[in-house]
PDB file of N, CA and C in Angstrom:
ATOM      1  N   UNK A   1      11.417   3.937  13.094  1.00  0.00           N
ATOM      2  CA  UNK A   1      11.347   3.716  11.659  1.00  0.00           C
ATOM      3  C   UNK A   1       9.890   3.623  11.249  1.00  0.00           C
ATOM      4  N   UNK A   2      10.126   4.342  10.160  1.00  0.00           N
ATOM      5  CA  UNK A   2       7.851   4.210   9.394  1.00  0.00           C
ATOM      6  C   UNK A   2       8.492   3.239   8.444  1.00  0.00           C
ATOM      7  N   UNK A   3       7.249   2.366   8.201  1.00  0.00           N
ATOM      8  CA  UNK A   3       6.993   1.932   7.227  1.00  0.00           C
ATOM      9  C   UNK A   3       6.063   1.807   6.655  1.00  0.00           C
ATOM     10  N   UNK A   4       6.149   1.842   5.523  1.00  0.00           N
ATOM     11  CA  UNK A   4       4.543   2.226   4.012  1.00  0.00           C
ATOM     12  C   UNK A   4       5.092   1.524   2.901  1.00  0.00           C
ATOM     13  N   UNK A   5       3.725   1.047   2.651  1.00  0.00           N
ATOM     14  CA  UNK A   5       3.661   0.370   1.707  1.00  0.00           C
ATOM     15  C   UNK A   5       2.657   0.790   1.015  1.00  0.00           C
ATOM     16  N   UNK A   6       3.437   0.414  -0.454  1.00  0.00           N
ATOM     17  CA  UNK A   6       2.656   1.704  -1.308  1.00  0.00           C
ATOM     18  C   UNK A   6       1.841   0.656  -2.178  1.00  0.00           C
ATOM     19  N   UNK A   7       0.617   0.445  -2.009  1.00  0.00           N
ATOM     20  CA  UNK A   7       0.125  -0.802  -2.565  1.00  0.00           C
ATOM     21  C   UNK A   7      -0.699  -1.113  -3.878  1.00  0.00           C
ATOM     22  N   UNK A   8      -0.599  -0.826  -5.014  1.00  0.00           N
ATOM     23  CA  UNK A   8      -0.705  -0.251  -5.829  1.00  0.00           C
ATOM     24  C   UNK A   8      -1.228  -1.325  -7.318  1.00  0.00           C
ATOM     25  N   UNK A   9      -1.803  -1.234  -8.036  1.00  0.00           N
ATOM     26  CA  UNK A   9      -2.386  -2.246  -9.164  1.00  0.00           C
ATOM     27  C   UNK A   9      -3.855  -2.129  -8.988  1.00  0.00           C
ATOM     28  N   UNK A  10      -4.494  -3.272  -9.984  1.00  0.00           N
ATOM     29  CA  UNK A  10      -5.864  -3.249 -10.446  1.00  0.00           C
ATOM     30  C   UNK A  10      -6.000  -4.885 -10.696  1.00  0.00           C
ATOM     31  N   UNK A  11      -6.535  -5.391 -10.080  1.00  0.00           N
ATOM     32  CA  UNK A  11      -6.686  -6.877 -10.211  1.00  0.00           C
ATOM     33  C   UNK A  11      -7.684  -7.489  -9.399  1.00  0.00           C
ATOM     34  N   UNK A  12      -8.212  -8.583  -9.439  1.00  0.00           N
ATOM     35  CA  UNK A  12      -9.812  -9.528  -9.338  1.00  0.00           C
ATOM     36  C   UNK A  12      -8.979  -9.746  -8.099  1.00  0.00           C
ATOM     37  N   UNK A  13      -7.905  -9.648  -7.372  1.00  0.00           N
ATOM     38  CA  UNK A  13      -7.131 -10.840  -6.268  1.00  0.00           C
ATOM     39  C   UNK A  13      -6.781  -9.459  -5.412  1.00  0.00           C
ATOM     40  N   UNK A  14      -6.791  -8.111  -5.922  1.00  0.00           N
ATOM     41  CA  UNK A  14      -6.868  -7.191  -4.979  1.00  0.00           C
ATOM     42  C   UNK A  14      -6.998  -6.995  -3.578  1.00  0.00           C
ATOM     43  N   UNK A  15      -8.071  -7.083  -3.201  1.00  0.00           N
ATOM     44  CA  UNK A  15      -8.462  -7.452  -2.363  1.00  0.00           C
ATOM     45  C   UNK A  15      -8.402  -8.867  -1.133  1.00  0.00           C
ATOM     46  N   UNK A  16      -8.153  -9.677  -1.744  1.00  0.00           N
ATOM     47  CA  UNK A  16      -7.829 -10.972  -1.269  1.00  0.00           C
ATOM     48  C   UNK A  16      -6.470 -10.640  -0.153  1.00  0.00           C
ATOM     49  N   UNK A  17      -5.578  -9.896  -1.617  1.00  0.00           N
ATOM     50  CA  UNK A  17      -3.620  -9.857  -1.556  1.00  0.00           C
ATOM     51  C   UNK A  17      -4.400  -8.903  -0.161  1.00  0.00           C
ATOM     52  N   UNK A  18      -4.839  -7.983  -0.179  1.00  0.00           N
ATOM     53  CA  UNK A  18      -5.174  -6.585   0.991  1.00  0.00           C
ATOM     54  C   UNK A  18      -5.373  -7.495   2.303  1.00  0.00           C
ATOM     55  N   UNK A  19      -6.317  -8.540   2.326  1.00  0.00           N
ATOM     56  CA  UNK A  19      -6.737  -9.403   3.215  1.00  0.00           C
ATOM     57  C   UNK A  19      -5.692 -10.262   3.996  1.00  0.00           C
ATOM     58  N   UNK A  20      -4.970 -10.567   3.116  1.00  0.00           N
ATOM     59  CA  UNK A  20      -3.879 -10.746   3.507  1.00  0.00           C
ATOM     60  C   UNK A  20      -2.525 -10.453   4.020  1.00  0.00           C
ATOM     61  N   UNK A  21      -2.686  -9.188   3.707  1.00  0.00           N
ATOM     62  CA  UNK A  21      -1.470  -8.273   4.135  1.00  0.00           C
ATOM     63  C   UNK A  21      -1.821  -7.887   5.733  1.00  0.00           C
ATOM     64  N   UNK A  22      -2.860  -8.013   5.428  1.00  0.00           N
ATOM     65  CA  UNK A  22      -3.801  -7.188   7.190  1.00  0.00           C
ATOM     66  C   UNK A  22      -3.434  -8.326   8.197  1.00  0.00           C
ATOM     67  N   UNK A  23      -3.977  -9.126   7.723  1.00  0.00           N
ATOM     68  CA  UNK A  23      -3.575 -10.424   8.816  1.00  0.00           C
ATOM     69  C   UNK A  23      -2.309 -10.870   8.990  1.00  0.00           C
ATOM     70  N   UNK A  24      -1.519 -10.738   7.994  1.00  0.00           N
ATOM     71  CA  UNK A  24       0.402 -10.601   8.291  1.00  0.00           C
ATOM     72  C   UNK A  24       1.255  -9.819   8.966  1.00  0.00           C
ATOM     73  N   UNK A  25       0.304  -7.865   9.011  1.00  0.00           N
ATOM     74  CA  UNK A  25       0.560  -7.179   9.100  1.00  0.00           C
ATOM     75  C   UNK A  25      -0.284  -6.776  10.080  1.00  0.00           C
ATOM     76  N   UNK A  26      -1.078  -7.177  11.030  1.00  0.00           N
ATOM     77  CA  UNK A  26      -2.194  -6.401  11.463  1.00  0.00           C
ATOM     78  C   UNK A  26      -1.845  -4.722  12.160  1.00  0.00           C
ATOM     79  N   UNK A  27      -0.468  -4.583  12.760  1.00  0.00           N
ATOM     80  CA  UNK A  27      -0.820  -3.299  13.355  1.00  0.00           C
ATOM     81  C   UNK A  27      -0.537  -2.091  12.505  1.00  0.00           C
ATOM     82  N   UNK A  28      -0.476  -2.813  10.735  1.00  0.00           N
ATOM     83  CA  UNK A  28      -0.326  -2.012   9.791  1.00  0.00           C
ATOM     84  C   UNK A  28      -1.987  -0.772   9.479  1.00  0.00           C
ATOM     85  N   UNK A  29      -2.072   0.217   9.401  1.00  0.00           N
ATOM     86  CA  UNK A  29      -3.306   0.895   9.242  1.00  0.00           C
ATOM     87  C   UNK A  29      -3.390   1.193   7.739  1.00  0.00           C
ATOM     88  N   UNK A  30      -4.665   0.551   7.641  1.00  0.00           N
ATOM     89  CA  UNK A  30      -4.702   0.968   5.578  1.00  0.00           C
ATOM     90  C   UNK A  30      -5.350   2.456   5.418  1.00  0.00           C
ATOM     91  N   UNK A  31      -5.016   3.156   4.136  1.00  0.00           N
ATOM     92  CA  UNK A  31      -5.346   4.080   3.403  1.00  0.00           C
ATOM     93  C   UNK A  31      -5.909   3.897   1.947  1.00  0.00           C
ATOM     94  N   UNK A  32      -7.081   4.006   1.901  1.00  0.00           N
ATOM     95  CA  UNK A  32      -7.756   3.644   0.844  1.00  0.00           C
ATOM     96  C   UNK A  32      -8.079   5.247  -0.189  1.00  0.00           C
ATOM     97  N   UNK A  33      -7.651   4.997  -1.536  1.00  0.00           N
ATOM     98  CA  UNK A  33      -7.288   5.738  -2.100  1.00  0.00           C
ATOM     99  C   UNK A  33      -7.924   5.642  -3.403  1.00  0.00           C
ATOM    100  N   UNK A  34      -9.471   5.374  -3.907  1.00  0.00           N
ATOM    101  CA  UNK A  34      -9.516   4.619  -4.967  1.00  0.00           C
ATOM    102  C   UNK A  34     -10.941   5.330  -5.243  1.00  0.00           C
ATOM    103  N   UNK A  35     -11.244   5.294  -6.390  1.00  0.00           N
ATOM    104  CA  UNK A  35     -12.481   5.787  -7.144  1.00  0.00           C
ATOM    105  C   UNK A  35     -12.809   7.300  -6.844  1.00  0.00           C
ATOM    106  N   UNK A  36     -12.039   8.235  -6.946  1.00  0.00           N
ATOM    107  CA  UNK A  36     -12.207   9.742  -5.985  1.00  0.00           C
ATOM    108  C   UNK A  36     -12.534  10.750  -7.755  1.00  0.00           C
ATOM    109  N   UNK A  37     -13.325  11.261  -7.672  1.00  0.00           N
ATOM    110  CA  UNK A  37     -14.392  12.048  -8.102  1.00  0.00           C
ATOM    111  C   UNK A  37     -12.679  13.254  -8.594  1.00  0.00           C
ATOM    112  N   UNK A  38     -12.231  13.721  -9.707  1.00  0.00           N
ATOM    113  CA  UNK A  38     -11.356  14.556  -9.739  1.00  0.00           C
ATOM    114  C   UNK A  38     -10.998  15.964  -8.734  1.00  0.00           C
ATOM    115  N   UNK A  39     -12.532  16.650  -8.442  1.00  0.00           N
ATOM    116  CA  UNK A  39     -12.151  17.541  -7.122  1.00  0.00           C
ATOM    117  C   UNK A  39     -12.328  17.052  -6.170  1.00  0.00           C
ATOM    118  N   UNK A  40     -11.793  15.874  -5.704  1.00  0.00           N
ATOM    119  CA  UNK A  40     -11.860  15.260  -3.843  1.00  0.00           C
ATOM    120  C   UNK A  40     -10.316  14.926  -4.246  1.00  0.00           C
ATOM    121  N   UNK A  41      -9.737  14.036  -5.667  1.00  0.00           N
ATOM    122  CA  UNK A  41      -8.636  13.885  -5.325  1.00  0.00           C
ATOM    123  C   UNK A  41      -7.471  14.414  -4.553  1.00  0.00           C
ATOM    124  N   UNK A  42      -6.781  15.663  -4.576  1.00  0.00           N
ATOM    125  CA  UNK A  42      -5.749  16.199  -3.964  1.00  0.00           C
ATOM    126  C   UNK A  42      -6.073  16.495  -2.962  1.00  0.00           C
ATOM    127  N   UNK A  43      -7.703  16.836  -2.349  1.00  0.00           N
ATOM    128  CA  UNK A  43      -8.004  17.108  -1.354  1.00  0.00           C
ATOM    129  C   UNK A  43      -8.125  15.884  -0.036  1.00  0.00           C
ATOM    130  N   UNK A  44      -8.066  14.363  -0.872  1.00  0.00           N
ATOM    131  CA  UNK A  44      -7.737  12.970  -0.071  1.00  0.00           C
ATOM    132  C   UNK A  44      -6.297  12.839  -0.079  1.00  0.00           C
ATOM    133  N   UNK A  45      -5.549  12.770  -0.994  1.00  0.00           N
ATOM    134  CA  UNK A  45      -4.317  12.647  -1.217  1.00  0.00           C
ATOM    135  C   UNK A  45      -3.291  13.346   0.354  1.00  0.00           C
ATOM    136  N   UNK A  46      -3.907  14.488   0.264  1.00  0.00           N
ATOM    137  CA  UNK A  46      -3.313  15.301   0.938  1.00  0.00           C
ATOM    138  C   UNK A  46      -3.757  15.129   2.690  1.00  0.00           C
ATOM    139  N   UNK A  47      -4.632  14.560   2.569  1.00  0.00           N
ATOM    140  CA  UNK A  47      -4.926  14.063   4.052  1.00  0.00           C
ATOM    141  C   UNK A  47      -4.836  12.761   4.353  1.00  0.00           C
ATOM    142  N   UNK A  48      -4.410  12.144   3.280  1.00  0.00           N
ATOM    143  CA  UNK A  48      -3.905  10.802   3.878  1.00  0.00           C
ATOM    144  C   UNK A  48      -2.396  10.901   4.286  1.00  0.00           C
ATOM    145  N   UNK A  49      -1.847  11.930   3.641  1.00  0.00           N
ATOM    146  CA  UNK A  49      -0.249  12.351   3.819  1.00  0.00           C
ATOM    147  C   UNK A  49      -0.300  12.444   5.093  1.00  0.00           C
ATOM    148  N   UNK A  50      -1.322  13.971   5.619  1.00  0.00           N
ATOM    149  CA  UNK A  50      -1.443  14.112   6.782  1.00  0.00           C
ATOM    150  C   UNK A  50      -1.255  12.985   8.178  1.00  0.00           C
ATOM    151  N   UNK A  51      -2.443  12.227   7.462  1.00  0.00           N
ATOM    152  CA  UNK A  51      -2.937  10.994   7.973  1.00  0.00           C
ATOM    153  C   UNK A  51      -1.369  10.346   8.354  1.00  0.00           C
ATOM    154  N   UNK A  52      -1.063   9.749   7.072  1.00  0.00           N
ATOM    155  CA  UNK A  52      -0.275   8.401   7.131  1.00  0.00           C
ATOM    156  C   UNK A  52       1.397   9.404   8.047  1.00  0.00           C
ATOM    157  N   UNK A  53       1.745  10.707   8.443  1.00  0.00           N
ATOM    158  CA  UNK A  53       2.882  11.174   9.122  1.00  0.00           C
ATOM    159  C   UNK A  53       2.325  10.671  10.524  1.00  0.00           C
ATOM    160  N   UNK A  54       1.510  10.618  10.781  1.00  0.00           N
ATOM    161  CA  UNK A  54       1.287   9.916  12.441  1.00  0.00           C
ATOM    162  C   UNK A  54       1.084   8.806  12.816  1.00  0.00           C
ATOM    163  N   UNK A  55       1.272   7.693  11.456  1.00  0.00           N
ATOM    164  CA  UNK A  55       1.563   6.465  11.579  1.00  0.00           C
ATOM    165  C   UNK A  55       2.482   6.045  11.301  1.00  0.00           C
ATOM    166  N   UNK A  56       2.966   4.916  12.036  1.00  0.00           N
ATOM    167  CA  UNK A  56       4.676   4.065  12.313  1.00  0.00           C
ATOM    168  C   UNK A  56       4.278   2.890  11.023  1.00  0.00           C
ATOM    169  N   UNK A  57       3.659   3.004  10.301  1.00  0.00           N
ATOM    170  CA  UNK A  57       3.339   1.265   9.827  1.00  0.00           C
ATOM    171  C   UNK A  57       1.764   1.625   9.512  1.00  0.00           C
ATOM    172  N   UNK A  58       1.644   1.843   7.556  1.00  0.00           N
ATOM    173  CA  UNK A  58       1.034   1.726   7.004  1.00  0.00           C
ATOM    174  C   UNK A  58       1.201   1.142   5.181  1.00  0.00           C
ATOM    175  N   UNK A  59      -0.155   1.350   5.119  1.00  0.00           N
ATOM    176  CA  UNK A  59      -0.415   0.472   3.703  1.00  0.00           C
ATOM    177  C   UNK A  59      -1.250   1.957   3.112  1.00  0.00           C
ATOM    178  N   UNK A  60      -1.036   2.110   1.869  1.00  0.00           N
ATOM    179  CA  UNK A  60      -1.465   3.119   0.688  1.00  0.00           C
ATOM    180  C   UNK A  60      -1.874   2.075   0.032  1.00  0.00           C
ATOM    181  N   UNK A  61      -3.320   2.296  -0.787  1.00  0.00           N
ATOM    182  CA  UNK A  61      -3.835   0.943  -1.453  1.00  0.00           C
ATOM    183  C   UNK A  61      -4.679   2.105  -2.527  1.00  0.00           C
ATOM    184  N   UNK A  62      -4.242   2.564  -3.698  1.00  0.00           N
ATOM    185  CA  UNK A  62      -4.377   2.846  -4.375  1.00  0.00           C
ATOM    186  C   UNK A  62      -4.596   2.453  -6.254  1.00  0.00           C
ATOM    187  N   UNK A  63      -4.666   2.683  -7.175  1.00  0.00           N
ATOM    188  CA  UNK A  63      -4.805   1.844  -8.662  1.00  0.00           C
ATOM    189  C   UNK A  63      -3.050   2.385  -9.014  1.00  0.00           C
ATOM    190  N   UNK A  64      -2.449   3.425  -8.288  1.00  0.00           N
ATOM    191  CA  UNK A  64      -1.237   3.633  -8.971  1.00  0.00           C
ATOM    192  C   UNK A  64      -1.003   4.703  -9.706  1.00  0.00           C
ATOM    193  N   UNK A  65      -2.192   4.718 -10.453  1.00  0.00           N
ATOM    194  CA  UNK A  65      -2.343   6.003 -11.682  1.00  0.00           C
ATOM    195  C   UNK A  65      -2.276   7.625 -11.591  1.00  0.00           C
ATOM    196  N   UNK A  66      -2.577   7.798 -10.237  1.00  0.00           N
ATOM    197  CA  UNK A  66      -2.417   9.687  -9.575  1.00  0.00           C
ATOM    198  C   UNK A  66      -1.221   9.826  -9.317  1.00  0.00           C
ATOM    199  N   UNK A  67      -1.675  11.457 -10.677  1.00  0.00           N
ATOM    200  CA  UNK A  67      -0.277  11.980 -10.100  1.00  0.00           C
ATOM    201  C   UNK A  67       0.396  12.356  -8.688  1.00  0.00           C
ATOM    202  N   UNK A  68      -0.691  12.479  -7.666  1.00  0.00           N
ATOM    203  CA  UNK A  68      -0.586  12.905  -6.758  1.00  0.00           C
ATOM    204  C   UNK A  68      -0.019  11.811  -5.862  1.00  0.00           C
ATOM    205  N   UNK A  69       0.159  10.572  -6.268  1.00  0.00           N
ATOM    206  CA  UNK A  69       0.569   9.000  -5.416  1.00  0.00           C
ATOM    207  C   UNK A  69       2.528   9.419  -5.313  1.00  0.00           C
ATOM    208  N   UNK A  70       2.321  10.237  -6.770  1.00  0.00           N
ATOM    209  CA  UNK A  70       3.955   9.955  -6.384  1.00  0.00           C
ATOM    210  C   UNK A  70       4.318  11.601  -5.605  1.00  0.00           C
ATOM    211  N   UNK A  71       4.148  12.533  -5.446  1.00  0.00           N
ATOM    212  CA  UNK A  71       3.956  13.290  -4.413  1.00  0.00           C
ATOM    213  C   UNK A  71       4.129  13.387  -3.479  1.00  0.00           C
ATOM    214  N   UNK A  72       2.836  12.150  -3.311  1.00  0.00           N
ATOM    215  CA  UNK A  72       2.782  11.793  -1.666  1.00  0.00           C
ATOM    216  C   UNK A  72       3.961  11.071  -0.915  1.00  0.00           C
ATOM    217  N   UNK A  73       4.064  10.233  -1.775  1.00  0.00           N
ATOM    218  CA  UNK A  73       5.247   9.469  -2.091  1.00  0.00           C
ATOM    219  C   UNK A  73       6.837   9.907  -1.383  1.00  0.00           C
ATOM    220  N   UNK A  74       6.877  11.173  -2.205  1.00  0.00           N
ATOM    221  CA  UNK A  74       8.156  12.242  -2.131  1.00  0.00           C
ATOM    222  C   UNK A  74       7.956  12.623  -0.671  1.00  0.00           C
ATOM    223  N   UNK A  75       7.375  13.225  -0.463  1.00  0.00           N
ATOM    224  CA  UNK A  75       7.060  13.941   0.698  1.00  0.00           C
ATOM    225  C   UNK A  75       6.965  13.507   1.971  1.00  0.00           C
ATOM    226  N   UNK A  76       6.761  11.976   2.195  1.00  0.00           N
ATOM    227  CA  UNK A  76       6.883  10.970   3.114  1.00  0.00           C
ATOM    228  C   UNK A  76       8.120  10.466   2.987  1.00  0.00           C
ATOM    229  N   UNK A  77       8.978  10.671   2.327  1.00  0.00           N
ATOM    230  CA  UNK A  77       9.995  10.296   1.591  1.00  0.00           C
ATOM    231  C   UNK A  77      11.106  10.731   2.532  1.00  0.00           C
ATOM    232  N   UNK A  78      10.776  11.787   2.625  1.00  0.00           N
ATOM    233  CA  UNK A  78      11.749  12.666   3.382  1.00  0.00           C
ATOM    234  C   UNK A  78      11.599  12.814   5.024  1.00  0.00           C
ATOM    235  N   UNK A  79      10.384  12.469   5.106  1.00  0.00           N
ATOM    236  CA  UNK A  79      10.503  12.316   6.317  1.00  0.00           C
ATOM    237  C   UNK A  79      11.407  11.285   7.494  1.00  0.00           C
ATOM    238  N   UNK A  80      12.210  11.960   8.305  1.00  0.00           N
ATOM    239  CA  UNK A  80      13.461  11.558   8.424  1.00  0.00           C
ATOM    240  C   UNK A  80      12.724   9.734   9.137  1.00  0.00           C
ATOM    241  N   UNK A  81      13.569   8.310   8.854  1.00  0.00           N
ATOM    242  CA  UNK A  81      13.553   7.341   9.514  1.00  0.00           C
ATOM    243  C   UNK A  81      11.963   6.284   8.375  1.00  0.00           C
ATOM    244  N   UNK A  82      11.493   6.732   7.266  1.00  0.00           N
ATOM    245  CA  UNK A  82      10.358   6.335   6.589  1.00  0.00           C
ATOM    246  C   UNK A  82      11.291   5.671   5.214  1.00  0.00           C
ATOM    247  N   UNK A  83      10.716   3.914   5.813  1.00  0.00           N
ATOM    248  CA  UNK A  83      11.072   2.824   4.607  1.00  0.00           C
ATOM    249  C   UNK A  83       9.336   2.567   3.678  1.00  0.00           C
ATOM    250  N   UNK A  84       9.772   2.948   2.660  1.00  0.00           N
ATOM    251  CA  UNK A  84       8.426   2.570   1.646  1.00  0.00           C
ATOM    252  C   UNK A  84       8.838   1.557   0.532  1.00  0.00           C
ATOM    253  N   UNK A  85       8.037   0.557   0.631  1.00  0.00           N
ATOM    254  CA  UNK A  85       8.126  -0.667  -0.234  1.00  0.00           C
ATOM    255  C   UNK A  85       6.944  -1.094  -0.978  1.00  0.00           C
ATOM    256  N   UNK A  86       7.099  -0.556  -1.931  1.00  0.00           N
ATOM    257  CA  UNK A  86       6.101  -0.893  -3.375  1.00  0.00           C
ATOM    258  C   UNK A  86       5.513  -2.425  -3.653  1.00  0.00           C
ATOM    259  N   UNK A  87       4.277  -2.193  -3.552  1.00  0.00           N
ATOM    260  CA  UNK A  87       3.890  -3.750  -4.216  1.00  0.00           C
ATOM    261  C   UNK A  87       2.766  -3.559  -5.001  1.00  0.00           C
ATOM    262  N   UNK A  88       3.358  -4.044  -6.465  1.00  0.00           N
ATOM    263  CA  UNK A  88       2.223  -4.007  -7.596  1.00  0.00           C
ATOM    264  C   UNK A  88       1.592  -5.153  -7.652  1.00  0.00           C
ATOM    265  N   UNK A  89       0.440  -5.207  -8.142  1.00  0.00           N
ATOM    266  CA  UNK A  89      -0.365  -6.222  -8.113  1.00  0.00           C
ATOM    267  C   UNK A  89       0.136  -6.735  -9.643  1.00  0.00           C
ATOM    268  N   UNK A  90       0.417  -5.715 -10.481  1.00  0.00           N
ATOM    269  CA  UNK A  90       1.233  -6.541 -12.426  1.00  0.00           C
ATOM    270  C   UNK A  90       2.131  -7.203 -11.768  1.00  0.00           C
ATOM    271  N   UNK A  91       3.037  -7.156 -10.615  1.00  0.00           N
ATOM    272  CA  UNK A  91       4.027  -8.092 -10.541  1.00  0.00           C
ATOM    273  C   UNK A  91       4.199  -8.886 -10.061  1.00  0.00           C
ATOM    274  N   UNK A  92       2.665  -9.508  -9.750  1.00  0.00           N
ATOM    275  CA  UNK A  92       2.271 -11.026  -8.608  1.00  0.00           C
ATOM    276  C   UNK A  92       1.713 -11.901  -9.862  1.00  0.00           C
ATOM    277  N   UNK A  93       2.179 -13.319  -9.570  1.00  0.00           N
ATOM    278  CA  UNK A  93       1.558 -14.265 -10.939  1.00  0.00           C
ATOM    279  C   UNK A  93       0.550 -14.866 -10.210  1.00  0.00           C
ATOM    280  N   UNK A  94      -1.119 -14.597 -11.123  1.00  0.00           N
ATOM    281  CA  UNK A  94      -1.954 -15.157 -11.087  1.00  0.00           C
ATOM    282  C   UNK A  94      -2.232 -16.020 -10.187  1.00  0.00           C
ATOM    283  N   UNK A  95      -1.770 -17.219 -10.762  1.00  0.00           N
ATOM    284  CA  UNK A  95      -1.306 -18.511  -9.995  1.00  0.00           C
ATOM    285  C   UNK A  95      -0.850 -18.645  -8.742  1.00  0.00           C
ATOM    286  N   UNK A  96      -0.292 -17.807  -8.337  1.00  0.00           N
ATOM    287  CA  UNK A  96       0.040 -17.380  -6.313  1.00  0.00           C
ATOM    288  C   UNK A  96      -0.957 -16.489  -5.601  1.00  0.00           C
ATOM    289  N   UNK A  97      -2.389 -15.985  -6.368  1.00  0.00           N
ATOM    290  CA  UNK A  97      -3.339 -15.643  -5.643  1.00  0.00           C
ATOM    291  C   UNK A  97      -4.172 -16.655  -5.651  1.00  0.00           C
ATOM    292  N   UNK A  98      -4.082 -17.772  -5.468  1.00  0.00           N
ATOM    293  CA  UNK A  98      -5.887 -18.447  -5.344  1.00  0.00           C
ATOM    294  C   UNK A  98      -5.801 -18.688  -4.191  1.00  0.00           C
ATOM    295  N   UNK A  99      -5.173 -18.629  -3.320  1.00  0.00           N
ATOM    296  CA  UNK A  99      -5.646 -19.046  -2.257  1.00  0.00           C
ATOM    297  C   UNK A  99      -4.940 -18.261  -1.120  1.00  0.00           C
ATOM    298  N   UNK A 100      -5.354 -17.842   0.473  1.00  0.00           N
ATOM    299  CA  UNK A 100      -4.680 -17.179   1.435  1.00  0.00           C
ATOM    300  C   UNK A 100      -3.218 -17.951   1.718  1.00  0.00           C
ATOM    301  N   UNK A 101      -3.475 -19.243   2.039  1.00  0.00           N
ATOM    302  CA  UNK A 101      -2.287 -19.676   2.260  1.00  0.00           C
ATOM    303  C   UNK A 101      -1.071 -19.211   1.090  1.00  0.00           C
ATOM    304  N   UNK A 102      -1.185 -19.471  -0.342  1.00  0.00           N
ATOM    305  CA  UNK A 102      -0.225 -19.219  -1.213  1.00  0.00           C
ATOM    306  C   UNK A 102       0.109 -17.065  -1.425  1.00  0.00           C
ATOM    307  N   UNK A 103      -0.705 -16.733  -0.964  1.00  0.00           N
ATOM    308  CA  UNK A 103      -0.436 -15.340  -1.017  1.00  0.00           C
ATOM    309  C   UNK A 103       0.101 -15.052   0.351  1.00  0.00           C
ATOM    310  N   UNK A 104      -0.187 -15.510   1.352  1.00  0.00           N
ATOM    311  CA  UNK A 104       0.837 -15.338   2.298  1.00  0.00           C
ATOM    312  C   UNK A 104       2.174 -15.464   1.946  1.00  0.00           C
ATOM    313  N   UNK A 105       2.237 -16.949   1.413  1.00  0.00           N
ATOM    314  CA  UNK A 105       3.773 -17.173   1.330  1.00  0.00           C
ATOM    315  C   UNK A 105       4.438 -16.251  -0.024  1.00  0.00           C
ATOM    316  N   UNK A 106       3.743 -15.561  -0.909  1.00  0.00           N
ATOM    317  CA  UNK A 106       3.970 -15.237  -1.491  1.00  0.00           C
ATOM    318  C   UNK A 106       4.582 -13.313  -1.201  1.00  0.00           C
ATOM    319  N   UNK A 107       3.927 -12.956   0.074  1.00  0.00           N
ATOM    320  CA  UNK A 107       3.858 -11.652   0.497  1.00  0.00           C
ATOM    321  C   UNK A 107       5.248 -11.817   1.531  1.00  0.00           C
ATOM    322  N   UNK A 108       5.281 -12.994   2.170  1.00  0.00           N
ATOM    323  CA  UNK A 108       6.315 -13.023   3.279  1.00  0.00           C
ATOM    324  C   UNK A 108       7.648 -13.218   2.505  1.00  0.00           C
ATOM    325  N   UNK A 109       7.700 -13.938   1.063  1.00  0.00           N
ATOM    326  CA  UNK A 109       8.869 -13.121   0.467  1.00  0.00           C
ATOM    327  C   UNK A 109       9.051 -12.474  -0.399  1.00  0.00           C
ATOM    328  N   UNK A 110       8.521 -11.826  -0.537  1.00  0.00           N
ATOM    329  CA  UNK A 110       8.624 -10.352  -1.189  1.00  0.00           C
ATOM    330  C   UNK A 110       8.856  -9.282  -0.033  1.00  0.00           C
ATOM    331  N   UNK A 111       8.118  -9.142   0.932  1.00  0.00           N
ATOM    332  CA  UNK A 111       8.051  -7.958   2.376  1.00  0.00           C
ATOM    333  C   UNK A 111       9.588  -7.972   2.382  1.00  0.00           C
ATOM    334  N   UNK A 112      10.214  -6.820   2.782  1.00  0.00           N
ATOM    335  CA  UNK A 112      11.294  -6.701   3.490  1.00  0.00           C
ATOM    336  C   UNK A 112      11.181  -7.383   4.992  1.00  0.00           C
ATOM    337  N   UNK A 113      12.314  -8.163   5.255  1.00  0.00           N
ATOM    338  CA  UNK A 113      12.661  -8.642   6.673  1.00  0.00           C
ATOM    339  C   UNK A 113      11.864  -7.423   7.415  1.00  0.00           C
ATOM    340  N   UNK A 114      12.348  -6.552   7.523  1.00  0.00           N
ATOM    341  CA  UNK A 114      11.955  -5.706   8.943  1.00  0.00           C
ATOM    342  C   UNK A 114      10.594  -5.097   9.133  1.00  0.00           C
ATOM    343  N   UNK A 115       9.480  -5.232   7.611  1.00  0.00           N
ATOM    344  CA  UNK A 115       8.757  -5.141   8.402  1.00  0.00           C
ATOM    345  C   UNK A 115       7.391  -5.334   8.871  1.00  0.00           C
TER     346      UNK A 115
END
């Protein structure tokens, strides 16, 4: 089974939530997807696809906004035995990022059990 997580939003705690996912998740491998110049986009997009089919257990950490996220999306989609679980940063309250401890507990229930 793959799993990806499609990690997605724009927020000051960004990074923190990322920090945290790594250390919950460590043998998860991130894909960083963010500030790309319009002709590099499809040309990253498309090699993180590459990329992320030879990993069992990753993170997509993107703003959300490319068209090409949901694409990628599709296309991993189908690949037979691949669970992808969305986490927006609009749908975490403020108040459960200040600190590692509370975003842990905040990530461990939201994550699906398995992974």
């Amino acid at each position: 089974m793959r799993h990806i997580i499609n990690f997605i939003g724009i927020s000051l705690y960004k990074e923190t939530v990322l920090l945290a996912l790594t250390q919950l998740l460590p043998n998860f491998v991130v894909f960083r997807l963010e500030n790309l110049a319009p002709e590099q986009e499809a040309n990253e997009w498309r090699k993180v696809w590459l990329e992320s089919l030879q990993e069992d257990a990753c993170i997509l950490y993107s703003d959300g906004n490319s068209e090409h996220l949901s694409l990628l999306l599709d296309r991993l989609w189908r690949a037979p035995g691949t669970n992808i679980f969305t986490l927006d940063m609009a749908e975490l309250e403020e108040d459960d990022l200040t600190s590692l401890a509370s975003i842990n507990q905040v990530l461990k229930e939201l994550l699906p059990a398995d992974f």
